[in-house]
PDB file of N, CA and C in Angstrom:
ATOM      1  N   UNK A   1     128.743  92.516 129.188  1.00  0.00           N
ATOM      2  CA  UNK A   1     128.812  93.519 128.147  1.00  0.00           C
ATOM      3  C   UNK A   1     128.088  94.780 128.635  1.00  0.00           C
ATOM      4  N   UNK A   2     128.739  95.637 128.153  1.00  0.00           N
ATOM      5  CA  UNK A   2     128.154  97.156 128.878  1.00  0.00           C
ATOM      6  C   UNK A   2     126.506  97.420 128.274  1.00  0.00           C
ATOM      7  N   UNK A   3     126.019  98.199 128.597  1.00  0.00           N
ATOM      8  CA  UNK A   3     125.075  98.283 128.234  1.00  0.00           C
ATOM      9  C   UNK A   3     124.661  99.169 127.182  1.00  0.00           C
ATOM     10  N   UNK A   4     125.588 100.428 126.893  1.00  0.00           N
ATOM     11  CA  UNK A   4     125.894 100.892 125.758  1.00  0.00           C
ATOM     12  C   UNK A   4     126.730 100.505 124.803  1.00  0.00           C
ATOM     13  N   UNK A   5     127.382  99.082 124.766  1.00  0.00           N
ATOM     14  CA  UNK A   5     128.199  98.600 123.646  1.00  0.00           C
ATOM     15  C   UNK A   5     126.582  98.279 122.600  1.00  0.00           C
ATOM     16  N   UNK A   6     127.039  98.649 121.421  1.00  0.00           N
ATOM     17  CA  UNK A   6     126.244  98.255 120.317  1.00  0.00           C
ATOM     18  C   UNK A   6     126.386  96.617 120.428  1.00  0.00           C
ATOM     19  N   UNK A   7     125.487  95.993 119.575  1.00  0.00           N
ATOM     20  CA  UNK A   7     124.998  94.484 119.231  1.00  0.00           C
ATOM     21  C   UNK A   7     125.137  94.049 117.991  1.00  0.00           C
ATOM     22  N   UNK A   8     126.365  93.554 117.630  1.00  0.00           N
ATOM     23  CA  UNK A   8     126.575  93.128 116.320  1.00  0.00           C
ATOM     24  C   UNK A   8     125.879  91.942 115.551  1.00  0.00           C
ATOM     25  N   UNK A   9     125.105  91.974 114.586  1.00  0.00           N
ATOM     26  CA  UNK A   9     124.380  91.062 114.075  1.00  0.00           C
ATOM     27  C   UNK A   9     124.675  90.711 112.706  1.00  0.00           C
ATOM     28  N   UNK A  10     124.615  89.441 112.416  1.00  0.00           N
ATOM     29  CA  UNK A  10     124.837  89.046 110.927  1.00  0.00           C
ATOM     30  C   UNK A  10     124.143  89.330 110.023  1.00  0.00           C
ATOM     31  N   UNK A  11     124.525  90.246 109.007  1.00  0.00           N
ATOM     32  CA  UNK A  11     123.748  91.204 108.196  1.00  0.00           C
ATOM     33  C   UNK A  11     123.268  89.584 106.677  1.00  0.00           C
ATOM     34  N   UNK A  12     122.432  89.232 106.499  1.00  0.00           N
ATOM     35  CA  UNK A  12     121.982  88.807 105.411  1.00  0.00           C
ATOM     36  C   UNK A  12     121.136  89.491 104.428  1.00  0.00           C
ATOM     37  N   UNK A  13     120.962  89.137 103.239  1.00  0.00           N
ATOM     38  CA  UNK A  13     119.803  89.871 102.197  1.00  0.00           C
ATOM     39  C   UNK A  13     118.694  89.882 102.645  1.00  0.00           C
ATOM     40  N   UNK A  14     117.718  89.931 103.656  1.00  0.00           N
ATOM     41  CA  UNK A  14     116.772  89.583 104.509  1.00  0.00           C
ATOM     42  C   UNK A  14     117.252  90.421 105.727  1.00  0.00           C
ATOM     43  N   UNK A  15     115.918  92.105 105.821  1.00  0.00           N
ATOM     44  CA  UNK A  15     115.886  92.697 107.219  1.00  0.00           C
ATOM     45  C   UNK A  15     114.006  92.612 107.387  1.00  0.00           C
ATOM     46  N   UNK A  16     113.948  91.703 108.571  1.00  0.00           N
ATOM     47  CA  UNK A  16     112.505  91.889 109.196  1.00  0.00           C
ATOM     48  C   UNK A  16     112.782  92.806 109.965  1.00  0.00           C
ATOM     49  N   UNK A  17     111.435  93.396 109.917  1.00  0.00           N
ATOM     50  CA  UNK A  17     111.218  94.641 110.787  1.00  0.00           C
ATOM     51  C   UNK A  17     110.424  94.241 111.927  1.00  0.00           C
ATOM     52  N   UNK A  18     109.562  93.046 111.967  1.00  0.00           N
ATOM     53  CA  UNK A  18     108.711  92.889 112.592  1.00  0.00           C
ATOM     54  C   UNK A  18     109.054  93.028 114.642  1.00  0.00           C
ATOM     55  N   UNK A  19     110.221  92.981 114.724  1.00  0.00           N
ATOM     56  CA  UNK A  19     111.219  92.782 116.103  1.00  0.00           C
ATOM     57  C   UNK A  19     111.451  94.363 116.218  1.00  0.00           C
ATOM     58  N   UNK A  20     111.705  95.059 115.227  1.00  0.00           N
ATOM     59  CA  UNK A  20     112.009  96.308 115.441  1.00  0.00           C
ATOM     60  C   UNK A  20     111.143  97.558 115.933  1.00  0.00           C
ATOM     61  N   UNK A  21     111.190  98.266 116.917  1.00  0.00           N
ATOM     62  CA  UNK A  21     110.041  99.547 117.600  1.00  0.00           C
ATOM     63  C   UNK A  21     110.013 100.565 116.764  1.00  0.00           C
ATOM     64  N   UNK A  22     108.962 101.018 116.327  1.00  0.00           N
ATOM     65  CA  UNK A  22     108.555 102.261 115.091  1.00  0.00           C
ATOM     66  C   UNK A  22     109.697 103.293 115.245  1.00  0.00           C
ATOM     67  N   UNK A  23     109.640 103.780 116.225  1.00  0.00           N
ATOM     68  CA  UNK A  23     110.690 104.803 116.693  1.00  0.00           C
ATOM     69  C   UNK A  23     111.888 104.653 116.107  1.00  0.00           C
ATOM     70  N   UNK A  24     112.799 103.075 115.777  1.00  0.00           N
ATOM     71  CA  UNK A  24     113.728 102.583 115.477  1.00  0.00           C
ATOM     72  C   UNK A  24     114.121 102.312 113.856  1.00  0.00           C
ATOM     73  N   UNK A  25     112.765 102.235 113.643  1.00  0.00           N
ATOM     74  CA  UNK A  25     112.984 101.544 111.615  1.00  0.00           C
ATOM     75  C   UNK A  25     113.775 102.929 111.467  1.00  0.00           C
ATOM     76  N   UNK A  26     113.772 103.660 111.226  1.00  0.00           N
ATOM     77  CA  UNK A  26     114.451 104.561 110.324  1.00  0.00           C
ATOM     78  C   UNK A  26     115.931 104.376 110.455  1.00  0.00           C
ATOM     79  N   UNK A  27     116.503 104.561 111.532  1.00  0.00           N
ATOM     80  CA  UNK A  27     117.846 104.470 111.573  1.00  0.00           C
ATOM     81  C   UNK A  27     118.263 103.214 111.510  1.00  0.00           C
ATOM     82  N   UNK A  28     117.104 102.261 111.517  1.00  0.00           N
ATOM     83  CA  UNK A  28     117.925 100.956 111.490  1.00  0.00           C
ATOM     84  C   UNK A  28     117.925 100.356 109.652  1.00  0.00           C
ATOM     85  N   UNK A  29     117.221 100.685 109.559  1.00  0.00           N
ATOM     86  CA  UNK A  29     117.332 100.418 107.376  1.00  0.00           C
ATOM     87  C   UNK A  29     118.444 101.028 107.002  1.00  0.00           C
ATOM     88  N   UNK A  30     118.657 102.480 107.559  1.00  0.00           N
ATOM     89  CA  UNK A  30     119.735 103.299 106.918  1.00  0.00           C
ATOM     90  C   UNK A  30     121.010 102.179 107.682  1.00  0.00           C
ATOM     91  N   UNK A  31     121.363 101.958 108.242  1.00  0.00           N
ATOM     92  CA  UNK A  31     122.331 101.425 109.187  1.00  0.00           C
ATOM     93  C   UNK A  31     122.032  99.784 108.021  1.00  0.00           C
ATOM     94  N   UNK A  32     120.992  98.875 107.949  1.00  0.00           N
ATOM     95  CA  UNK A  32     121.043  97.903 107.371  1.00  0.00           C
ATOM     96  C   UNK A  32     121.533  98.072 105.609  1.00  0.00           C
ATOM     97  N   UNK A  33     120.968  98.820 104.980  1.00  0.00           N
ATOM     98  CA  UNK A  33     121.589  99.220 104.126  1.00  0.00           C
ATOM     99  C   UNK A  33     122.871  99.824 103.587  1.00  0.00           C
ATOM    100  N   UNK A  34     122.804 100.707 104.546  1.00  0.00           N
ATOM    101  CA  UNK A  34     124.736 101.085 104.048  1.00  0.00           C
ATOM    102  C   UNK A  34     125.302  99.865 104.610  1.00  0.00           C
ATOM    103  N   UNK A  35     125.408  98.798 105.295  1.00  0.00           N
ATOM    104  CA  UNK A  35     126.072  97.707 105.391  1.00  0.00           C
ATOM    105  C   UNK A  35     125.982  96.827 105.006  1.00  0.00           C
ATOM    106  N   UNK A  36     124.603  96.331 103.855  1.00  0.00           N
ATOM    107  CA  UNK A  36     124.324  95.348 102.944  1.00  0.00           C
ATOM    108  C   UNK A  36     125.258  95.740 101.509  1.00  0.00           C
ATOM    109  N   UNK A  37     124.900  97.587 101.509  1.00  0.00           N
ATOM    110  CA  UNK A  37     125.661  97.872  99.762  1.00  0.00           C
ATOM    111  C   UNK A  37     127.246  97.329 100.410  1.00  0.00           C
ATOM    112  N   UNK A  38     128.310  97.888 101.389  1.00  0.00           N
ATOM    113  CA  UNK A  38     129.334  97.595 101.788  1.00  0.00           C
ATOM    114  C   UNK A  38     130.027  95.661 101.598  1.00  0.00           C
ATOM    115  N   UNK A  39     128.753  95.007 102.238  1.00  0.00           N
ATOM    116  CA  UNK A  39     129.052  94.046 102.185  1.00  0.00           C
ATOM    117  C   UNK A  39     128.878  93.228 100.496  1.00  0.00           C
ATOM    118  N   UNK A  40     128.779  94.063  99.958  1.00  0.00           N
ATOM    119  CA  UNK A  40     128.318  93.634  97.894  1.00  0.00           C
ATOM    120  C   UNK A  40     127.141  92.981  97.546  1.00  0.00           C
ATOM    121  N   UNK A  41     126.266  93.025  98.244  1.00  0.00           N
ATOM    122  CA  UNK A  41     124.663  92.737  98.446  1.00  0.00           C
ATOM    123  C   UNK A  41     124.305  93.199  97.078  1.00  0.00           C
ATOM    124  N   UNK A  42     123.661  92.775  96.029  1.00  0.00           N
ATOM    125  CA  UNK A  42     123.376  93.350  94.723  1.00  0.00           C
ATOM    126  C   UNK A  42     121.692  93.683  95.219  1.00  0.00           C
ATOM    127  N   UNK A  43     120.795  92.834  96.019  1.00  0.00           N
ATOM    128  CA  UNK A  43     119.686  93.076  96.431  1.00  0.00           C
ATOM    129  C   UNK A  43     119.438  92.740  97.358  1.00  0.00           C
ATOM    130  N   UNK A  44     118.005  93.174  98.504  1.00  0.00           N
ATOM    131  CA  UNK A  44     117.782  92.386  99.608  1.00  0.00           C
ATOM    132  C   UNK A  44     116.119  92.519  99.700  1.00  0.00           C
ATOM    133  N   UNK A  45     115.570  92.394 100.848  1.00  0.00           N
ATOM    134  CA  UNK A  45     114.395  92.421 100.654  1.00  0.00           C
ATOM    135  C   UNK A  45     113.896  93.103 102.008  1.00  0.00           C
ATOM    136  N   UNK A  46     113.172  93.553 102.378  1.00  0.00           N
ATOM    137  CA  UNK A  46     112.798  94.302 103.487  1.00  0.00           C
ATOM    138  C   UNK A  46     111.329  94.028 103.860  1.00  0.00           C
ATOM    139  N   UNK A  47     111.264  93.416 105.212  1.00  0.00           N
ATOM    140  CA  UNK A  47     109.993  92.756 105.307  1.00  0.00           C
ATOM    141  C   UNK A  47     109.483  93.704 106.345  1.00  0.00           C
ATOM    142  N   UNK A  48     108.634  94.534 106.301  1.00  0.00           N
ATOM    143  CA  UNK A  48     108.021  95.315 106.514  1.00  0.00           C
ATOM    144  C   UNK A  48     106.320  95.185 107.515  1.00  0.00           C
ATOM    145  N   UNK A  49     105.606  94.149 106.753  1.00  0.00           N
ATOM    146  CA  UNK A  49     104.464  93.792 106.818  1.00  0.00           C
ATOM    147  C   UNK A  49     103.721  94.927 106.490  1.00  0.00           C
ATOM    148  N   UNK A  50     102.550  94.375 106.338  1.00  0.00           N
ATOM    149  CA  UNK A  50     100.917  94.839 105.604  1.00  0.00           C
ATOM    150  C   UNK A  50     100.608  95.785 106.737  1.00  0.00           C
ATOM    151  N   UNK A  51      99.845  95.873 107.576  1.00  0.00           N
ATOM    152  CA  UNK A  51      99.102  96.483 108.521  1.00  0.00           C
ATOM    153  C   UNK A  51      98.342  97.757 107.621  1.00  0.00           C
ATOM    154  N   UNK A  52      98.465  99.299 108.175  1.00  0.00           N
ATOM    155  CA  UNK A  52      98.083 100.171 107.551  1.00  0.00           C
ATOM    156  C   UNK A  52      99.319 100.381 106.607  1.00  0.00           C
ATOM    157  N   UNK A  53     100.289 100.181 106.387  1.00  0.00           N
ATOM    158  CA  UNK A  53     101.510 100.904 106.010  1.00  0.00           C
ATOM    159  C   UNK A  53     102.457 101.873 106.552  1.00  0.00           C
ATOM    160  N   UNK A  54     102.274 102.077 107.920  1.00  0.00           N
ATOM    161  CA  UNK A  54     103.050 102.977 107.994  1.00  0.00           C
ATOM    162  C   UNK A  54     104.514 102.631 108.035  1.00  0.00           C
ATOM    163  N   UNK A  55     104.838 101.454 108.302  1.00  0.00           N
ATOM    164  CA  UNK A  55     106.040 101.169 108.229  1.00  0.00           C
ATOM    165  C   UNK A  55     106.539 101.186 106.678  1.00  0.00           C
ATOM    166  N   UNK A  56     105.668 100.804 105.968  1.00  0.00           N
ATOM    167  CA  UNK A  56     105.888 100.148 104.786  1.00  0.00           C
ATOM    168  C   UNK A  56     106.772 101.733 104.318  1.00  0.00           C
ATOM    169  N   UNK A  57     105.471 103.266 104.796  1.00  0.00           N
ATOM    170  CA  UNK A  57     106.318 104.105 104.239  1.00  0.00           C
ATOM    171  C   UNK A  57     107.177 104.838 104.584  1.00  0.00           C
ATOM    172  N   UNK A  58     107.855 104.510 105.925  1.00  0.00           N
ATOM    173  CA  UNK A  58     108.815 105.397 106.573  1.00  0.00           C
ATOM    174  C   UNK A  58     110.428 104.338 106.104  1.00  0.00           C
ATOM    175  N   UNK A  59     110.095 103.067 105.414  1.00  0.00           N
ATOM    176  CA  UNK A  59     110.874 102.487 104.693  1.00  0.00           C
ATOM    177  C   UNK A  59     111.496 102.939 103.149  1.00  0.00           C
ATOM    178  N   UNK A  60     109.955 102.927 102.766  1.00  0.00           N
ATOM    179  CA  UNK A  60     110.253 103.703 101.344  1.00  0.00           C
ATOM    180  C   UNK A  60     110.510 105.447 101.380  1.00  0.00           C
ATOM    181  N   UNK A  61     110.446 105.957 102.207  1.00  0.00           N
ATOM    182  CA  UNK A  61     111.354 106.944 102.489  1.00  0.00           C
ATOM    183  C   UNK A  61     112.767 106.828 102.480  1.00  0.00           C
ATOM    184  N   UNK A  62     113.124 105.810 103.436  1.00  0.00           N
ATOM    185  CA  UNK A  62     114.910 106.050 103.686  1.00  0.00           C
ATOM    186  C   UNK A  62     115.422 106.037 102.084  1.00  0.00           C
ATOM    187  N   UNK A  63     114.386 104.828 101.621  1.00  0.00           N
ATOM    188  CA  UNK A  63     115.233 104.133 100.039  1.00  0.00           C
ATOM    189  C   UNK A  63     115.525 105.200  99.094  1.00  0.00           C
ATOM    190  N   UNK A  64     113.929 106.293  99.101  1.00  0.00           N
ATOM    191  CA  UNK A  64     114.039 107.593  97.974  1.00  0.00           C
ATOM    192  C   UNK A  64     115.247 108.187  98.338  1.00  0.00           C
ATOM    193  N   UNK A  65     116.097 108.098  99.573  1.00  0.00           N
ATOM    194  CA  UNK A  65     117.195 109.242  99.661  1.00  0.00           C
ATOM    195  C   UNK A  65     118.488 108.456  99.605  1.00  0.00           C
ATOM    196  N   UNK A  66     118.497 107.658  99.895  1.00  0.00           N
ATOM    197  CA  UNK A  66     119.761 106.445  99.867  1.00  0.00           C
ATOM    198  C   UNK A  66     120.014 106.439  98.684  1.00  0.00           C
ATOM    199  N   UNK A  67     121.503 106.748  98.706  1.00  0.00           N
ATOM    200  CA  UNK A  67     122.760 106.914  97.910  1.00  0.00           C
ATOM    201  C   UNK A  67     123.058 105.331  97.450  1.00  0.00           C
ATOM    202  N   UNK A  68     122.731 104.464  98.268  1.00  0.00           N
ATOM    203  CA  UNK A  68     122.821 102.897  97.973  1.00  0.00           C
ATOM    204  C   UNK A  68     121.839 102.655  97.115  1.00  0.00           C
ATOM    205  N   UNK A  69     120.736 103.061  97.116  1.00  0.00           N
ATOM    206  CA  UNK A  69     119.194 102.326  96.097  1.00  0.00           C
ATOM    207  C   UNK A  69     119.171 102.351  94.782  1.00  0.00           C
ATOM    208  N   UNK A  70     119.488 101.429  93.976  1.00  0.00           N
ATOM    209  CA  UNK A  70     118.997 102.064  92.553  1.00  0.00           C
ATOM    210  C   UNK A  70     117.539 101.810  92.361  1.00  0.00           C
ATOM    211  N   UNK A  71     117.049 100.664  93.080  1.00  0.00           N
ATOM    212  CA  UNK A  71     115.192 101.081  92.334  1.00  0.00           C
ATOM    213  C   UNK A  71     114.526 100.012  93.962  1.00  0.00           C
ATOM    214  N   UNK A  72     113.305  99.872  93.956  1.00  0.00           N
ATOM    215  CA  UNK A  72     112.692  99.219  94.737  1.00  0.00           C
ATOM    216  C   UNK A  72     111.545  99.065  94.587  1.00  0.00           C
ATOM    217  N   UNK A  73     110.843  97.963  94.842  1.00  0.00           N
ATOM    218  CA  UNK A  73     109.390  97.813  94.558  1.00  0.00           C
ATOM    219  C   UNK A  73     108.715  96.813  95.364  1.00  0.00           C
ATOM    220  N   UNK A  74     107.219  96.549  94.995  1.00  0.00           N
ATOM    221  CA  UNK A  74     106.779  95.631  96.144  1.00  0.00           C
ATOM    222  C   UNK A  74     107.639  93.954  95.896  1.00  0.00           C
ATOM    223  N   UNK A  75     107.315  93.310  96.693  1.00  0.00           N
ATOM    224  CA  UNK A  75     108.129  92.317  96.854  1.00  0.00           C
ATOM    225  C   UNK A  75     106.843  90.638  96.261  1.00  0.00           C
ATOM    226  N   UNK A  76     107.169  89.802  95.517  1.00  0.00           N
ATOM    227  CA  UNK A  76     106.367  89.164  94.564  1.00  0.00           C
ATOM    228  C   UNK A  76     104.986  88.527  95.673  1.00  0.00           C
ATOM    229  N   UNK A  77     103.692  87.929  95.485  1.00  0.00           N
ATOM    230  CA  UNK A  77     103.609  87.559  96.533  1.00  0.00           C
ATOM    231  C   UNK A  77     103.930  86.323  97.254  1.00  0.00           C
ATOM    232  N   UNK A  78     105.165  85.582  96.707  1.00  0.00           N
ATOM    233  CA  UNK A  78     105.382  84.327  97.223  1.00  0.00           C
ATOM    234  C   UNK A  78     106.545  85.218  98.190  1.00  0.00           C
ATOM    235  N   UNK A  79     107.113  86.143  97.984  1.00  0.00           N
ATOM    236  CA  UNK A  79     108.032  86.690  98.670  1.00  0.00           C
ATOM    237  C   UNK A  79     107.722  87.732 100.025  1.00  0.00           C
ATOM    238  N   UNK A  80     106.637  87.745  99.982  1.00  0.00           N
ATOM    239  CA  UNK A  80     105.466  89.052 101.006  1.00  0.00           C
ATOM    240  C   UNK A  80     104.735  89.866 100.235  1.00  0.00           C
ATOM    241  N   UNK A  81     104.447  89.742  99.636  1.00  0.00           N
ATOM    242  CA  UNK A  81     104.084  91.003  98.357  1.00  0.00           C
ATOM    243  C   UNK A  81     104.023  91.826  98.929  1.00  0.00           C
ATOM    244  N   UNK A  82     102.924  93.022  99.216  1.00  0.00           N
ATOM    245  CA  UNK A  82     102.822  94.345 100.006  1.00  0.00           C
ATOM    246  C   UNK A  82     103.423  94.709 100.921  1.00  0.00           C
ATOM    247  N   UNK A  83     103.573  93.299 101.673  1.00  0.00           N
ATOM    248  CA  UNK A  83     104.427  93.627 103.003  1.00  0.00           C
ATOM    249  C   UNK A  83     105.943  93.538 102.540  1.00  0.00           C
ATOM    250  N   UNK A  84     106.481  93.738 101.678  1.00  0.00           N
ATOM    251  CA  UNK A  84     107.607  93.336 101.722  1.00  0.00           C
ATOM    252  C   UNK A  84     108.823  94.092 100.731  1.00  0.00           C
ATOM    253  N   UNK A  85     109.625  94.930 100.687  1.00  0.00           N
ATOM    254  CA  UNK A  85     109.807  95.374  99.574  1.00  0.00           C
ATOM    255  C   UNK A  85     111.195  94.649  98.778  1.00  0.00           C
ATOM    256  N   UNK A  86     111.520  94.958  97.794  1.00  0.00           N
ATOM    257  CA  UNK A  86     112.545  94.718  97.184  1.00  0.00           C
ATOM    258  C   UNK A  86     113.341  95.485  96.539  1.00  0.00           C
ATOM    259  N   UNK A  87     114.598  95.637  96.929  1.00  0.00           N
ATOM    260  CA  UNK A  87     115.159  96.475  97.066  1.00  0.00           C
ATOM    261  C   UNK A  87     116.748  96.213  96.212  1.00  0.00           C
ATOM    262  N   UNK A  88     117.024  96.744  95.114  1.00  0.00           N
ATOM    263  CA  UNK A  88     118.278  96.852  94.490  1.00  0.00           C
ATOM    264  C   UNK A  88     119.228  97.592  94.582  1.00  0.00           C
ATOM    265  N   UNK A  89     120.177  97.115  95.199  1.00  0.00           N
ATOM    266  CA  UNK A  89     121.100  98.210  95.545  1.00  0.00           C
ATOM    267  C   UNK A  89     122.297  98.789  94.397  1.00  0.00           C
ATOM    268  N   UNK A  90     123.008 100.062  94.441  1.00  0.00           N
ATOM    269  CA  UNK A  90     124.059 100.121  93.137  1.00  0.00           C
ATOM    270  C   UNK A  90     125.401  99.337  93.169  1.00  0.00           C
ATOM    271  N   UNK A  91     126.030  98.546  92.498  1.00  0.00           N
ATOM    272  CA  UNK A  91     126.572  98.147  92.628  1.00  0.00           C
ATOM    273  C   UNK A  91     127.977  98.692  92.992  1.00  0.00           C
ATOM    274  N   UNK A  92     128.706  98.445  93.359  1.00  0.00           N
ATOM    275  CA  UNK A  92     129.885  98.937  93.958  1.00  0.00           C
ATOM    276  C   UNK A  92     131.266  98.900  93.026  1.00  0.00           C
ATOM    277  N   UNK A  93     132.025  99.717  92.889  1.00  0.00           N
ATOM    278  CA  UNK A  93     133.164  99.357  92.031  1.00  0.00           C
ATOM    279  C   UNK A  93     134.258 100.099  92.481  1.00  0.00           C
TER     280      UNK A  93
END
């Protein structure tokens, strides 16, 4: 496989970030999201982790502008709490 062919991955309600390089979260939520609302995802969850937050807020950035989000919040703590958000997407019709 070339080395510029993209890497297709099975999109579930569940994106860890923890694999992903800072440089990368942004375009990759926007990219996970417009293909979770596509695929009729009503919600998902975005695991982020605790640390200082910075991930936590270059996440909750994409969500404030995404045309997909209707609301989002921290995630319960059996689910990650802080580290983790939850995320409702609009439904599609």
């Amino acid at each position: 496989m070339p080395d510029d062919e993209p890497i297709r991955i099975e999109v579930t309600d569940v994106l860890d970030l923890h694999s992903v390089p800072p440089r990368d979260v942004v375009p990759v939520v926007e990219a996970y999201l417009e293909e979770a609302w596509l695929l009729g995802f009503p919600a998902v969850r975005i695991i982020h982790g605790k640390g200082i937050g910075v991930q936590r807020e270059a996440v909750r950035k994409v969500l404030e502008r995404s045309s997909c989000v209707e609301k989002f919040s921290n995630a319960p703590a059996e689910a990650g709490g802080w580290g983790a958000t939850l995320v409702d997407l609009i439904i599609r019709r």
